[in-house]
C-alpha atoms as a PDB file:
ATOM      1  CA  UNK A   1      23.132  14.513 -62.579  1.00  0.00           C
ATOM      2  CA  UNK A   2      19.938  17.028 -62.332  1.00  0.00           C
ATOM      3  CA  UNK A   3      17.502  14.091 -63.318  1.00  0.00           C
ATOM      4  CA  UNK A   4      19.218  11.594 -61.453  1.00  0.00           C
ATOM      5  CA  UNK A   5      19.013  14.420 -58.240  1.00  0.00           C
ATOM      6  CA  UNK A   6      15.052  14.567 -58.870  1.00  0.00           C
ATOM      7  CA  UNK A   7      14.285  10.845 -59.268  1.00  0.00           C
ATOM      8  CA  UNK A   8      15.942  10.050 -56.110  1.00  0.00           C
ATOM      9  CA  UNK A   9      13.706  12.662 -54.447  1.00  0.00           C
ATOM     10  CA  UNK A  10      11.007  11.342 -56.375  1.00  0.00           C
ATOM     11  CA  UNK A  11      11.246   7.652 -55.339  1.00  0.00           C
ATOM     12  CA  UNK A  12      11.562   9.282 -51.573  1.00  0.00           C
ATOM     13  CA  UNK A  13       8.359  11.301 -51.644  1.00  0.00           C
ATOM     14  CA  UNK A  14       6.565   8.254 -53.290  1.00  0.00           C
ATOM     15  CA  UNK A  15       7.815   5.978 -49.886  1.00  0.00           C
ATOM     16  CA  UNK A  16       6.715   8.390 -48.352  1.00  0.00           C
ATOM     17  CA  UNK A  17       3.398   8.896 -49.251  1.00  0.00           C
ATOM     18  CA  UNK A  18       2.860   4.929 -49.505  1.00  0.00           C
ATOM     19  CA  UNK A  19       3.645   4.996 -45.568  1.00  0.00           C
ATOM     20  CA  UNK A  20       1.618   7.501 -44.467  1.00  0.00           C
ATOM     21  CA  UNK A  21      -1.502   6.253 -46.775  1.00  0.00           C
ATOM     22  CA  UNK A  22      -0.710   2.749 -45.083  1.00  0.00           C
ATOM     23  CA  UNK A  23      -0.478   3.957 -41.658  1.00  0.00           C
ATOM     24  CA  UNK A  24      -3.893   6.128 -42.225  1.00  0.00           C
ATOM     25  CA  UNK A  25      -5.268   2.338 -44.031  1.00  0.00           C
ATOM     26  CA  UNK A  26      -4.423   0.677 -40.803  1.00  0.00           C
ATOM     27  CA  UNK A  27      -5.640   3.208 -38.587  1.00  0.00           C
ATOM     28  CA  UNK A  28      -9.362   3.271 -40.041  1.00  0.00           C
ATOM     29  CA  UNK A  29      -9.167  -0.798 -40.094  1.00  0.00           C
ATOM     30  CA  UNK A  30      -8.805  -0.963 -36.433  1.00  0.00           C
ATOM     31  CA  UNK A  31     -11.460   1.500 -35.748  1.00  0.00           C
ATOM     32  CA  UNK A  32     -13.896  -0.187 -37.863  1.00  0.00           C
ATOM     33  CA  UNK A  33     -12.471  -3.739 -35.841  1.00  0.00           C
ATOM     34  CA  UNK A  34     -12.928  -1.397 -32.651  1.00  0.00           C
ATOM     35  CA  UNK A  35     -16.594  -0.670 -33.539  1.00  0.00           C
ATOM     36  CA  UNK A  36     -17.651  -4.188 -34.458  1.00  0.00           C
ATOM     37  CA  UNK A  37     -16.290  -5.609 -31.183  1.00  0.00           C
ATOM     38  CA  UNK A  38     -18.448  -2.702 -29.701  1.00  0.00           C
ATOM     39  CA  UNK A  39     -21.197  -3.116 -31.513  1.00  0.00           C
ATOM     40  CA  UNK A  40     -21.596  -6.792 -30.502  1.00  0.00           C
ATOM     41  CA  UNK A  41     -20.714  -6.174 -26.866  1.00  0.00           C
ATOM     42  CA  UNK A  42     -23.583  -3.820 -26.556  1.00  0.00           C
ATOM     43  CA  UNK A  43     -25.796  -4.616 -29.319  1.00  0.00           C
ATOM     44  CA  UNK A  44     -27.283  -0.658 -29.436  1.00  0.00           C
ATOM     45  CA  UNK A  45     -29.852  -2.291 -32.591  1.00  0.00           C
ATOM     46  CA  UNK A  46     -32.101  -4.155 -28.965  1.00  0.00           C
ATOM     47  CA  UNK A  47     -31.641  -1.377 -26.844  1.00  0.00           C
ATOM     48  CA  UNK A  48     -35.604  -0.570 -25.968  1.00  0.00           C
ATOM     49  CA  UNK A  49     -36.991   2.227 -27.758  1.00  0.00           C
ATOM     50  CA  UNK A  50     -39.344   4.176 -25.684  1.00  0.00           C
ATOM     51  CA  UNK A  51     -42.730   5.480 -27.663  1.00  0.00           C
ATOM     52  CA  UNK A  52     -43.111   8.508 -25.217  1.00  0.00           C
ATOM     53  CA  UNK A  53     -42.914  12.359 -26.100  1.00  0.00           C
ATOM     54  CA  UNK A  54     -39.476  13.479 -26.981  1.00  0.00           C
ATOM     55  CA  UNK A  55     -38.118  16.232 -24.289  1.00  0.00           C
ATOM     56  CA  UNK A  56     -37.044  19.610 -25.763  1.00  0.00           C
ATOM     57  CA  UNK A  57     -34.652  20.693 -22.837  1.00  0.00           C
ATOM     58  CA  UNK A  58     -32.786  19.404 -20.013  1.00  0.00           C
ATOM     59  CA  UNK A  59     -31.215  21.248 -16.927  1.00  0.00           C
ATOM     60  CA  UNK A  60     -29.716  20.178 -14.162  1.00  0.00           C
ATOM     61  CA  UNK A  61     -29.326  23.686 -12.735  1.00  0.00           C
ATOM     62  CA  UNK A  62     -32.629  23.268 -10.235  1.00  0.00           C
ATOM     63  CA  UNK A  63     -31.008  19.811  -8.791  1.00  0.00           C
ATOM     64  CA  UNK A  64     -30.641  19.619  -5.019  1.00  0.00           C
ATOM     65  CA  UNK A  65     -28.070  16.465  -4.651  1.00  0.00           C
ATOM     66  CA  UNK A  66     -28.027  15.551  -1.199  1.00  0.00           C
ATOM     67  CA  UNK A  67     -24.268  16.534   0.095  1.00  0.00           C
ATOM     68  CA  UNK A  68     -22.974  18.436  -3.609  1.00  0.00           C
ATOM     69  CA  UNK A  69     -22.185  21.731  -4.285  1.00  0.00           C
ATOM     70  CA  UNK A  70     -22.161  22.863  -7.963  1.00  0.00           C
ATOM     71  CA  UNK A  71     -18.775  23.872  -8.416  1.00  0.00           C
ATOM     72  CA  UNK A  72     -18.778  24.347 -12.620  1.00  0.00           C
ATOM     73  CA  UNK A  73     -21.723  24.526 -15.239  1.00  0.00           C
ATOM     74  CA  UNK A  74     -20.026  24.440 -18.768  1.00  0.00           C
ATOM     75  CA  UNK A  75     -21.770  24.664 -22.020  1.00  0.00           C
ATOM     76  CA  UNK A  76     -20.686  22.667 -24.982  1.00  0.00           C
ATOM     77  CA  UNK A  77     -22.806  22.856 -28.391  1.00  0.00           C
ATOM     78  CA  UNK A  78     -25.908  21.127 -29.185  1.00  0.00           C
ATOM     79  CA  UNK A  79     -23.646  17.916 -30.352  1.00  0.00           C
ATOM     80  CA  UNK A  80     -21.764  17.590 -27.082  1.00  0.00           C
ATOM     81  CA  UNK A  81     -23.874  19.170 -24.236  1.00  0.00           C
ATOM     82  CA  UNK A  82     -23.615  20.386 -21.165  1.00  0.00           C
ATOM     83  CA  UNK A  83     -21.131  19.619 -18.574  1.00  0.00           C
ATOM     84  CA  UNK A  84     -21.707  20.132 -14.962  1.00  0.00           C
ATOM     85  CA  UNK A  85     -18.865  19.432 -12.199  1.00  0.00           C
ATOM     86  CA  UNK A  86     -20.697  18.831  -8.569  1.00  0.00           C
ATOM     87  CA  UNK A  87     -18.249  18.550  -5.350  1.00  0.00           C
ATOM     88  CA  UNK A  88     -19.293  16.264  -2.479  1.00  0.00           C
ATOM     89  CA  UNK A  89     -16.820  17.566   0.663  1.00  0.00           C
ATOM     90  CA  UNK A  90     -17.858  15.413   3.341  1.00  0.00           C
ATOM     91  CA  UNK A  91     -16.849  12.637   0.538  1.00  0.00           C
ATOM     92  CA  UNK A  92     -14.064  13.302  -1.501  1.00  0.00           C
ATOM     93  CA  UNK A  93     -16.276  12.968  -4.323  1.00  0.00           C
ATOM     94  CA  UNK A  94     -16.690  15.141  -7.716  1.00  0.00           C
ATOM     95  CA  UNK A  95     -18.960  14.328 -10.279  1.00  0.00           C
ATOM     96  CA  UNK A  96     -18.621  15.479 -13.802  1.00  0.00           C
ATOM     97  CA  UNK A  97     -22.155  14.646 -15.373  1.00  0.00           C
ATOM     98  CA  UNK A  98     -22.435  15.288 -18.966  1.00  0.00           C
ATOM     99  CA  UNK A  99     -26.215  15.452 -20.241  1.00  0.00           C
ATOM    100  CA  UNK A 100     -27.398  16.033 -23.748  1.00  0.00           C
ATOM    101  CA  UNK A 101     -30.949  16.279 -25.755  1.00  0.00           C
ATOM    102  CA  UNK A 102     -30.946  14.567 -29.117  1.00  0.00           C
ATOM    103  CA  UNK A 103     -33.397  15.200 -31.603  1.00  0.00           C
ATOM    104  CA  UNK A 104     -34.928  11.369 -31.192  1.00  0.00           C
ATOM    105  CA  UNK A 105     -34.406   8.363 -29.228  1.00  0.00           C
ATOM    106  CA  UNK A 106     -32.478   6.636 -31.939  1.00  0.00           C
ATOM    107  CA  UNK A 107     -30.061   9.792 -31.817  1.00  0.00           C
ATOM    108  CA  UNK A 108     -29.843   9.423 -28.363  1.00  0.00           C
ATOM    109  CA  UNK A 109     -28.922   5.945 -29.011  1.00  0.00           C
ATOM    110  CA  UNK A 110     -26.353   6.504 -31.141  1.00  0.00           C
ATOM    111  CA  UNK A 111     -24.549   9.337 -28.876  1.00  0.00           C
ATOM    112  CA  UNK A 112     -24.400   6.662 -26.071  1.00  0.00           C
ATOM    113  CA  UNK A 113     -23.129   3.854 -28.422  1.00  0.00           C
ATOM    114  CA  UNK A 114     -20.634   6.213 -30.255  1.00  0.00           C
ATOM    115  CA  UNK A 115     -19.760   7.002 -26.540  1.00  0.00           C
ATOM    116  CA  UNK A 116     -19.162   3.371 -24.957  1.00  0.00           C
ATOM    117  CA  UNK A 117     -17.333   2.256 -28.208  1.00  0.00           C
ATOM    118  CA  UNK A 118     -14.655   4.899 -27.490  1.00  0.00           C
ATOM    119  CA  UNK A 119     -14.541   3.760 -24.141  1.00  0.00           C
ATOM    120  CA  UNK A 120     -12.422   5.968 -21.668  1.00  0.00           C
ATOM    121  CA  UNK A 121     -11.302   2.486 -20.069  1.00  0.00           C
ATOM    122  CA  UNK A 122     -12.559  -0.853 -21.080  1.00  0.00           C
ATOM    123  CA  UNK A 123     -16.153  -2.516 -22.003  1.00  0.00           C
ATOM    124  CA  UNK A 124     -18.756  -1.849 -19.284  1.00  0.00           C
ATOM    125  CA  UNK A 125     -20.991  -3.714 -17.664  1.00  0.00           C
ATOM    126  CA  UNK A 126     -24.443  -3.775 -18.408  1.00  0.00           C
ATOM    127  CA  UNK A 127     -26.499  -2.484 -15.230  1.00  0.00           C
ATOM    128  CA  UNK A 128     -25.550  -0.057 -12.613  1.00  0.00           C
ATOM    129  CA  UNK A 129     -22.557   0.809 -10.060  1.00  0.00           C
ATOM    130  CA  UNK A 130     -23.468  -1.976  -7.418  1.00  0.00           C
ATOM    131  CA  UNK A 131     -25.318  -5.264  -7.657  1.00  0.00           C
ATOM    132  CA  UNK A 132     -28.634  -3.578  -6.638  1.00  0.00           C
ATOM    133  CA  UNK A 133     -31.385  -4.623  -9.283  1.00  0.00           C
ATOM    134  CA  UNK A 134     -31.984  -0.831 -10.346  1.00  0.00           C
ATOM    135  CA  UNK A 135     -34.009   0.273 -13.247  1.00  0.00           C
ATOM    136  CA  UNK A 136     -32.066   3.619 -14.888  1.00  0.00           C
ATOM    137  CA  UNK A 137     -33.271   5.162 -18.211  1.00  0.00           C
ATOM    138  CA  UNK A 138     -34.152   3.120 -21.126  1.00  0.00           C
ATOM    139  CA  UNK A 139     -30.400   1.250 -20.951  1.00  0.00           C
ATOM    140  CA  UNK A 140     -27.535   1.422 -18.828  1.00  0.00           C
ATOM    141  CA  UNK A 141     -23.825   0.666 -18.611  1.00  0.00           C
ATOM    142  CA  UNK A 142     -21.185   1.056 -16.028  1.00  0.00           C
ATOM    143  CA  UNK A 143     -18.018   0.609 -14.757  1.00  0.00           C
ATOM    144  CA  UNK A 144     -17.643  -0.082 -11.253  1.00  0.00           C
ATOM    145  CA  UNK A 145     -13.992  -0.039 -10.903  1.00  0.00           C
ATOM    146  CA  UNK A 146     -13.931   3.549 -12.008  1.00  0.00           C
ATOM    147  CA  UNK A 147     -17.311   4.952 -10.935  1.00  0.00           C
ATOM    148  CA  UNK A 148     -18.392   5.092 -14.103  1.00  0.00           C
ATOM    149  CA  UNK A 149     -21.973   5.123 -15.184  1.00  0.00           C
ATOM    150  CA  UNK A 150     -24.070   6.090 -18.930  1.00  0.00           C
ATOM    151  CA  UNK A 151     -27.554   6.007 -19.615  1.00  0.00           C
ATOM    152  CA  UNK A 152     -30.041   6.786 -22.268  1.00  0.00           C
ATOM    153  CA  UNK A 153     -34.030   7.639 -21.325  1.00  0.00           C
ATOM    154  CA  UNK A 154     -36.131   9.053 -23.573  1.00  0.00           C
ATOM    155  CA  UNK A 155     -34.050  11.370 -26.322  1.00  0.00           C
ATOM    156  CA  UNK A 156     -31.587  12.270 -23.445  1.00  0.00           C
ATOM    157  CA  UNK A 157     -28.374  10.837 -22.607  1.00  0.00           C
ATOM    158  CA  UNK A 158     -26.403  10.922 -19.417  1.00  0.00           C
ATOM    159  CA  UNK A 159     -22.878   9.990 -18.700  1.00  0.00           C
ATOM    160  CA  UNK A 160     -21.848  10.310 -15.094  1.00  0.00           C
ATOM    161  CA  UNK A 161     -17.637  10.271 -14.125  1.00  0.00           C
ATOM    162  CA  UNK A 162     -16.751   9.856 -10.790  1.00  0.00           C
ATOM    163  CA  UNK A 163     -13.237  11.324  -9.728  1.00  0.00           C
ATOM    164  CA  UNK A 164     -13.134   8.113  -7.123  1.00  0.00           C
ATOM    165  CA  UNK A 165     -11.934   4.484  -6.856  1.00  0.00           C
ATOM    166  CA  UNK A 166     -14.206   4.377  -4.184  1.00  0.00           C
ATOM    167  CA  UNK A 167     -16.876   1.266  -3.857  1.00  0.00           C
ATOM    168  CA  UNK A 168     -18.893   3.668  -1.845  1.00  0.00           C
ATOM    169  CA  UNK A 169     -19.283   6.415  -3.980  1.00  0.00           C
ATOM    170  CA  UNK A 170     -21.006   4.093  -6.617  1.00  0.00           C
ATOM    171  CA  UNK A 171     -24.310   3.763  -4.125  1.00  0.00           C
ATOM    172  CA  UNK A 172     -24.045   7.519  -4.179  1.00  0.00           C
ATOM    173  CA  UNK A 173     -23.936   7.590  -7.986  1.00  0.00           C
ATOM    174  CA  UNK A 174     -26.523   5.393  -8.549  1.00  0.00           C
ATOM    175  CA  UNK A 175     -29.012   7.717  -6.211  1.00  0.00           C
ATOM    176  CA  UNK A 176     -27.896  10.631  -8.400  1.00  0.00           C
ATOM    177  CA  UNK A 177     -28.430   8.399 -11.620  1.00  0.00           C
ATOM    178  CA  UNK A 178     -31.987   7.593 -10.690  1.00  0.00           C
ATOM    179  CA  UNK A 179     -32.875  11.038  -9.405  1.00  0.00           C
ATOM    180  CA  UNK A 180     -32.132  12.641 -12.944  1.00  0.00           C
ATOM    181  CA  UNK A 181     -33.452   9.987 -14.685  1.00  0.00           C
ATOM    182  CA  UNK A 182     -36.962  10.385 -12.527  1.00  0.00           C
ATOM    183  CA  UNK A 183     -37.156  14.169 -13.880  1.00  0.00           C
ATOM    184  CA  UNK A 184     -36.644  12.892 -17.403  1.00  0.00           C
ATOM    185  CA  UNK A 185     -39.316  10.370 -17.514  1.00  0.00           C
ATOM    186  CA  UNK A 186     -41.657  13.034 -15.660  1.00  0.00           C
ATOM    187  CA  UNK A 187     -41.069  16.140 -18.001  1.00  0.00           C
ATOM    188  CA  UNK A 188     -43.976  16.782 -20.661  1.00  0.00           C
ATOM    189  CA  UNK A 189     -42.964  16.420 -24.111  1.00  0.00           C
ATOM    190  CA  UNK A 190     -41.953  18.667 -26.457  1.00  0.00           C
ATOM    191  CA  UNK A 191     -45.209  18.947 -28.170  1.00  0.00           C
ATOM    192  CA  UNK A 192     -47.191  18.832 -24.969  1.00  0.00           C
ATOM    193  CA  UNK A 193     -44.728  21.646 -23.785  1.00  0.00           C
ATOM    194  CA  UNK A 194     -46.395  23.929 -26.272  1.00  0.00           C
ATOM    195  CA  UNK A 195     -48.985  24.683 -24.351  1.00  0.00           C
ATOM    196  CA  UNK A 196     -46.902  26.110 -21.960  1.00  0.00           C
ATOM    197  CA  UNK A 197     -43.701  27.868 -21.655  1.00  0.00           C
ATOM    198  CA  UNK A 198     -41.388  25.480 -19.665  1.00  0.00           C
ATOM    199  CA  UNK A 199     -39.829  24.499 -23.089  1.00  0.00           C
ATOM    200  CA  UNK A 200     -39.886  27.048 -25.609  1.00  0.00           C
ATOM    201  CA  UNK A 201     -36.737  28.178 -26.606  1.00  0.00           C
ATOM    202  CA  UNK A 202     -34.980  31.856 -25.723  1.00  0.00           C
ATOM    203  CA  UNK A 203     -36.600  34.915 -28.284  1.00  0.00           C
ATOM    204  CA  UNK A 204     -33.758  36.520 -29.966  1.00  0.00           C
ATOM    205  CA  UNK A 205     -35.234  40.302 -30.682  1.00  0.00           C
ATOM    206  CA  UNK A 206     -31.894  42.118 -31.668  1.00  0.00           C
ATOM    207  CA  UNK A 207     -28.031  41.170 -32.017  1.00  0.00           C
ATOM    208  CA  UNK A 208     -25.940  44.094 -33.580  1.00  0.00           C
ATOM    209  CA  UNK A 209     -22.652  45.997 -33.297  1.00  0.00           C
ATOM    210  CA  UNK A 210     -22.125  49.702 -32.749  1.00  0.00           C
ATOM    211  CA  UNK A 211     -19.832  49.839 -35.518  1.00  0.00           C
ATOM    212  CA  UNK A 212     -20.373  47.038 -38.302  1.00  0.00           C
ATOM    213  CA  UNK A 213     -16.766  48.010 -39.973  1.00  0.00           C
ATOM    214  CA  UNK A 214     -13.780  48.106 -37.972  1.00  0.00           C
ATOM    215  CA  UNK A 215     -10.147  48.790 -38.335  1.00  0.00           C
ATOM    216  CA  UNK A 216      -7.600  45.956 -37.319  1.00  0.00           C
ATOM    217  CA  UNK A 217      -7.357  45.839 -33.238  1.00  0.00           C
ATOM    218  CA  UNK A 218     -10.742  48.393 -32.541  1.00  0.00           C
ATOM    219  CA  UNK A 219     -13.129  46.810 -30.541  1.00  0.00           C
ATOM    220  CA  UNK A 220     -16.972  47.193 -30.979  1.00  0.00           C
ATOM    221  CA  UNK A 221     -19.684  46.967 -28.314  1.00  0.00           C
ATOM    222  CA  UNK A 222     -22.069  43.538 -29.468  1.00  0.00           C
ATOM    223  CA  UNK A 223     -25.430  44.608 -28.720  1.00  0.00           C
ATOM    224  CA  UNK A 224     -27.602  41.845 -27.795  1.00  0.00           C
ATOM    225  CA  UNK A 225     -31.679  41.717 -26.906  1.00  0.00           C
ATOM    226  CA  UNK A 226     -33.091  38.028 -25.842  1.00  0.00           C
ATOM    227  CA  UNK A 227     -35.163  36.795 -23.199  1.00  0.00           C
ATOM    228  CA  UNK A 228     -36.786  33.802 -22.082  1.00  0.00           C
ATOM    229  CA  UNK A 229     -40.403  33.155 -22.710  1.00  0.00           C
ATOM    230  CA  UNK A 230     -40.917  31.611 -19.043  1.00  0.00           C
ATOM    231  CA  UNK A 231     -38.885  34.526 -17.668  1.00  0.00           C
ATOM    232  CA  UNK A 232     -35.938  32.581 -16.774  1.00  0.00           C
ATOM    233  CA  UNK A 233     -31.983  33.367 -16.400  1.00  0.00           C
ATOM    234  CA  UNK A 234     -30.112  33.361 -19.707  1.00  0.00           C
ATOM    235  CA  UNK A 235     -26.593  32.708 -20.561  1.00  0.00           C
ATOM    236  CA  UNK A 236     -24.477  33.317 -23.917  1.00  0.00           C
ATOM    237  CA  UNK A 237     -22.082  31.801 -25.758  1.00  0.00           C
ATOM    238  CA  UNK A 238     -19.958  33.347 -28.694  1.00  0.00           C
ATOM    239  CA  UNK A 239     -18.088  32.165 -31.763  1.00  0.00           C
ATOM    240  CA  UNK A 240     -15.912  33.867 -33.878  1.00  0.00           C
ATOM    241  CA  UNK A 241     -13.735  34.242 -36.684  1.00  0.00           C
ATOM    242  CA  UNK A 242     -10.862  36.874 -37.062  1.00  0.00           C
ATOM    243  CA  UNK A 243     -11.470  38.324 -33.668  1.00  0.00           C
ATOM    244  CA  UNK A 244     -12.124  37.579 -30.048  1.00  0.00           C
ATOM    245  CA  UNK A 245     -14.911  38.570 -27.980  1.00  0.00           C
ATOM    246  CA  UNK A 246     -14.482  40.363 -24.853  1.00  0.00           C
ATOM    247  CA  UNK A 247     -16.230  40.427 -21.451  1.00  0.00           C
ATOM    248  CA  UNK A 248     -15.978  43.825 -19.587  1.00  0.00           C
ATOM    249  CA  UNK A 249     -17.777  45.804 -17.253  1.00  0.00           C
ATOM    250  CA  UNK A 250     -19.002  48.005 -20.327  1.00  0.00           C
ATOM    251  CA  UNK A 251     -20.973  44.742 -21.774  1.00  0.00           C
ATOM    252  CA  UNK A 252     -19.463  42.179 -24.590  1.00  0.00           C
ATOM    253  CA  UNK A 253     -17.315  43.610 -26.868  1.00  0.00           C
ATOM    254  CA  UNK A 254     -16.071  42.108 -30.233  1.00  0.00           C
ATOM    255  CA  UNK A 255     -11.797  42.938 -30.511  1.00  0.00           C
ATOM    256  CA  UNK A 256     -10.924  43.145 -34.229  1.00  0.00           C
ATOM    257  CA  UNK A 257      -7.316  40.416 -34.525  1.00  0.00           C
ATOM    258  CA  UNK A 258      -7.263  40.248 -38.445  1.00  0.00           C
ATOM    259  CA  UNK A 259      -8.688  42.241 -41.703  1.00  0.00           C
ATOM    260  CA  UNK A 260     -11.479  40.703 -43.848  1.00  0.00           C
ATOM    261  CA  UNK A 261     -15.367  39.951 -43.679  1.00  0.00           C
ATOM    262  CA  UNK A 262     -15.647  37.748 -40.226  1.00  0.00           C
ATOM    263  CA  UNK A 263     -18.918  36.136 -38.307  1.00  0.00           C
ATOM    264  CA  UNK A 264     -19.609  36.340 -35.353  1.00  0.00           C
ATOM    265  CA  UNK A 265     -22.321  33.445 -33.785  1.00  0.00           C
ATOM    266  CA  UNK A 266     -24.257  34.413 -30.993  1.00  0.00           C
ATOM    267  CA  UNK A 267     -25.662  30.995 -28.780  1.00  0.00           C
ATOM    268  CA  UNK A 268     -28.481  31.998 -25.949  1.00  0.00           C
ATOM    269  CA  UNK A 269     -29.199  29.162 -23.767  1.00  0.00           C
ATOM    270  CA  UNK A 270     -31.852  29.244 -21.252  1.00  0.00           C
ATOM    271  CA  UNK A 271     -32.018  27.321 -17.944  1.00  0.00           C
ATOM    272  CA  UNK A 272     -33.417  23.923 -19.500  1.00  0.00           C
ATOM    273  CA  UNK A 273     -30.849  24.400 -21.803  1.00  0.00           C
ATOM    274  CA  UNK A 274     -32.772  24.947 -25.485  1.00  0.00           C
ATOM    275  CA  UNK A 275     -30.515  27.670 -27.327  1.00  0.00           C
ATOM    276  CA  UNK A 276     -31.302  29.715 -29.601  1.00  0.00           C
ATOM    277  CA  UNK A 277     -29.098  30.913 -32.031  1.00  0.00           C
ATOM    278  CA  UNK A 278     -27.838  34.012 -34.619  1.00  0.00           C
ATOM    279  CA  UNK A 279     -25.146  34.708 -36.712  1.00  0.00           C
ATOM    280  CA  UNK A 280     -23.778  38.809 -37.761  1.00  0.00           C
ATOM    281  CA  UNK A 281     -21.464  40.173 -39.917  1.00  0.00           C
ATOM    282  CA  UNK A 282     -18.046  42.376 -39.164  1.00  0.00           C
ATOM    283  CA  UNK A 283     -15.700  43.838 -41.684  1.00  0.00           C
ATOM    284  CA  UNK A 284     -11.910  44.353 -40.372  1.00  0.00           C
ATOM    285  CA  UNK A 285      -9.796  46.906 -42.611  1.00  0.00           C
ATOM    286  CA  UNK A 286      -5.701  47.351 -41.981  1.00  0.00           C
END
């Protein structure tokens, strides 16, 4: 009765399995069917490589857009950028404009690609927002319908949502579009930034806590020295394990949430957002 009990069980967990395994089979086959239709819609391998100097940073925090306040400036990670959420009131219109440094034009490529084949609605067009014959970044795409427009020049990629269904609002887009792109294509390079100081990245000096070892729930002040080489604003980011980080009038502080050894990564970004980067060390007892 016992072994009769288990084999049952047994043949259940095996149909199981066999249906989930299928299911996760037929998922991955459609993305890879997903990619190649991609892939031959927008045939990435002839987009135009450009030969010049690869850009180091990328801000848009000095942009005047005619008519837009910056409501929201939100940093991602190296892989994913930086978001920035501009409000046009006369309009209607908000902007969310991604824009993200890769380490080469290829990269930069591939972001876009990877980008267009998960398209948020369908395959775009090739081009701009409105039948104008405009020239933005290396290769363009867009999507009319939803004021939708993506871009790669140089190493950089741009991907511009507009919260409108407005025809209008693409002419708008498309001034925005070419306005960024200009102050990619006029930035020096990374190498001949060296010279100067417009793209050097933020000098970590110190990053420490007042008390390395903590009991579970104490907090700890995170001391932190950085500055910017061309004496510009910075901004920090924090990741954690086992605790969460605080902001208070008192400074940063790290809150203890669970015993063991736990890192805590410290991300400076400067205003062309390069970051710099550092990782310490907290032990939590009970």
């Amino acid at each position: 009765m016992k072994a009769d009990f288990i084999g049952r069980n047994r043949t259940r967990i095996f149909i199981l399995v066999f249906f989930v395994l299928t299911l996760l089979q037929a998922g991955l086959s459609q993305e890879k069917a997903i990619e190649k239709q991609a892939r031959a819609y927008y045939k990435p391998e002839s987009w135009p490589k450009t030969g010049v100097p690869l850009l180091r940073g990328m801000s848009l925090d000095s942009f005047d857009f005619k008519g837009f306040q910056l409501k929201e400036k939100r940093y991602f990670s190296p892989a994913r950028g930086t978001n920035y959420i501009w409000y046009n009131e006369k309009e209607k219109l908000e902007l969310w404009i991604t824009i993200d440094v890769c380490p080469s034009v290829e990269a930069a490529h591939q972001e876009l690609f990877d980008w267009l084949a998960t398209g948020t609605s369908s395959l775009l067009r090739k081009g701009t927002l409105t039948d104008q014959q405009l020239k933005i970044g290396d290769v363009s795409w867009a999507d009319p319908r939803f004021n939708t427009l993506a871009f790669s020049s140089r190493n950089v990629v741009v991907i511009i949502l507009g919260r409108s269904t407005q025809p209008r609002h693409g002419q708008l887009m498309n001034e925005i579009a070419l306005s960024i792109d200009g102050e990619i294509r006029a930035r020096p390079g990374a190498e001949e930034a060296k010279r100067g100081v417009a793209q050097m990245a933020p000098i970590i000096e110190k990053i420490a806590l007042e008390k390395p070892e903590l009991r579970l729930n104490e907090s700890t002040k995170v001391i932190i020295v950085a500055r910017d080489p061309g004496g510009g604003k910075l901004e920090f980011s924090f990741h954690t394990t086992g605790g969460n980080i605080l902001r208070t009038k008192e400074g940063i502080l790290f809150q203890a949430t669970s015993p063991g050894t736990h890192l805590i990564r410290v991300i400076v970004i400067n205003t062309e957002n390069i970051v710099s980067e550092k990782t310490i060390s907290v032990t939590v007892t009970k």
